[in-house]
Protein backbone atom coordinates (compact mmCIF):
# COMPACT_ATOMS: atom_id res chain seq x y z
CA UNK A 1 28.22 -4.10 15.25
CA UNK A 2 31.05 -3.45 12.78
CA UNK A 3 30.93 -0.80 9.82
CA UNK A 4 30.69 -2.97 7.25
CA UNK A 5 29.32 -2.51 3.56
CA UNK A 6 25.94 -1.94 3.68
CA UNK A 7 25.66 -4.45 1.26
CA UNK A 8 27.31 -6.83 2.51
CA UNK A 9 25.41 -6.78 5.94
CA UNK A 10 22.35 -6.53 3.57
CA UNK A 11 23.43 -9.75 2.56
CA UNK A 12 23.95 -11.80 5.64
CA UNK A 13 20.55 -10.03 7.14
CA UNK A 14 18.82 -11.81 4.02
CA UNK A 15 20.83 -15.19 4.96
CA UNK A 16 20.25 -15.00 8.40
CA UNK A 17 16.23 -14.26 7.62
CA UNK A 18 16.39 -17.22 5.30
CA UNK A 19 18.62 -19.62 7.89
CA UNK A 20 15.90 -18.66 10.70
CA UNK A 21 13.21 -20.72 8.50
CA UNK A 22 9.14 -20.08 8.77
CA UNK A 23 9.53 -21.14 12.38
CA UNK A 24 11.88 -19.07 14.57
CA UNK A 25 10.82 -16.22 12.04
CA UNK A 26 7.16 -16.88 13.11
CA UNK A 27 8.10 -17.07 16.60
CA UNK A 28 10.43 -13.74 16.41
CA UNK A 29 7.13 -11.90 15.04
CA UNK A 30 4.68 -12.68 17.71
CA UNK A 31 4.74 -10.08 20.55
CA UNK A 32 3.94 -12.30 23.33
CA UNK A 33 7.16 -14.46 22.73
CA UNK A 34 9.77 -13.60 25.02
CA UNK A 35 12.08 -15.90 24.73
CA UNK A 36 13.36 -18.56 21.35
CA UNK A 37 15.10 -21.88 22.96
CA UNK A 38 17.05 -24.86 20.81
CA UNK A 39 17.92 -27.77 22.99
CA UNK A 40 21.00 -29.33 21.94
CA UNK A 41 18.67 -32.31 20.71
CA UNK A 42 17.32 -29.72 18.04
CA UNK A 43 13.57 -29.23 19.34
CA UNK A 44 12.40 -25.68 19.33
CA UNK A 45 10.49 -24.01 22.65
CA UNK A 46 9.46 -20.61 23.30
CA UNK A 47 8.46 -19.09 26.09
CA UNK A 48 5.63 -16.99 26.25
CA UNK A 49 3.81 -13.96 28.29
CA UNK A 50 0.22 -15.97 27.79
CA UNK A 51 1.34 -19.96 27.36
CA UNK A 52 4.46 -20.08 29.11
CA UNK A 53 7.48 -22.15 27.88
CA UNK A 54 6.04 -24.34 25.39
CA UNK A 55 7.53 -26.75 22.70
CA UNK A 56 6.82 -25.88 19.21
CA UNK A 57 7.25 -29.41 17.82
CA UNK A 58 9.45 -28.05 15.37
CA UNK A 59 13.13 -29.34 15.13
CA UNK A 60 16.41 -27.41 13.50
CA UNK A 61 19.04 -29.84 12.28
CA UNK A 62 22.97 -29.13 14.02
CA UNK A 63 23.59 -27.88 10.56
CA UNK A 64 21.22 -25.24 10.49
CA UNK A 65 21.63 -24.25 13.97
CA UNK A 66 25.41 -23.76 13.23
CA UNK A 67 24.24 -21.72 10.46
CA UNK A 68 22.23 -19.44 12.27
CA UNK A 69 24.99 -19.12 15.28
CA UNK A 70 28.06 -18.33 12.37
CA UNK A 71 25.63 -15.74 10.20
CA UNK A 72 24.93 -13.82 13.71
CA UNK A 73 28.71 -13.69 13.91
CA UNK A 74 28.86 -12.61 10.89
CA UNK A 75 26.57 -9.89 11.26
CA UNK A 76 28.22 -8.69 14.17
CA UNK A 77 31.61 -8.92 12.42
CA UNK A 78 33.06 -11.58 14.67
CA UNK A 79 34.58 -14.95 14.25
CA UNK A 80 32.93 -18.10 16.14
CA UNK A 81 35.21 -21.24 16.49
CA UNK A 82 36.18 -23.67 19.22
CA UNK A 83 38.40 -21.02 21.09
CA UNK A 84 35.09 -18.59 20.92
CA UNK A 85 32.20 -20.24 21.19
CA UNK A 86 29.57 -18.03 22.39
CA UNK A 87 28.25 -15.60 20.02
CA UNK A 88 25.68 -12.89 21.68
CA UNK A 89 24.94 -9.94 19.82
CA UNK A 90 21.58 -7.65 19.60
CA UNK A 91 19.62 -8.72 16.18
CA UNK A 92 18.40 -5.79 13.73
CA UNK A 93 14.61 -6.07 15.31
CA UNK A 94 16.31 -5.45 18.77
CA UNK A 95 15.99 -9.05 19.65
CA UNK A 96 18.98 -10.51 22.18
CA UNK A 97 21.16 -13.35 20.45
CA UNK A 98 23.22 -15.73 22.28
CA UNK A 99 24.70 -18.97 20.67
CA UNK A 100 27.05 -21.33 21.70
CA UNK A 101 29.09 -23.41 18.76
């Protein structure tokens, strides 16, 4: 993680809460999810101690999925383009992040 301004990574945590949307942050907050998957055709999974890897019939648009993958980045004080792709950083909760553009 960079040393940023606290307020500016104050900032991009609030955008990155709000790009997540109700249902990655529901998913993030349940202890028996282990795992948050987007398919390239936008539908949301999880996988889970109890159910296993399920579909949450919930799609994210390219757009916001971009988003999400550029605000990490951010957070992490990186750039994301066609030359770097991949973004994987450790989220403020502890959660893994890896995202490819």
């Amino acid at each position: 993680m960079s040393l940023r301004h606290p307020i500016s990574q104050s900032r991009t945590l609030d955008m990155l809460a709000s790009a997540f949307g109700k249902h990655v942050s529901e998913a993030l907050s349940k202890t028996s999810v282990t795992e948050i998957m987007l398919n390239p055709d936008g539908h949301l999974w999880t996988d889970c101690h109890d159910l296993g890897r399920i579909s949450t019939g919930h799609l994210i648009s390219p757009e916001d999925a971009e988003r999400i993958i550029r605000l990490v980045a951010s957070f992490k004080g990186e750039g994301v383009d066609r030359d770097r792709p991949i973004v994987s950083a450790e989220l403020p909760g502890g959660e893994r992040f890896e995202g490819l553009l």
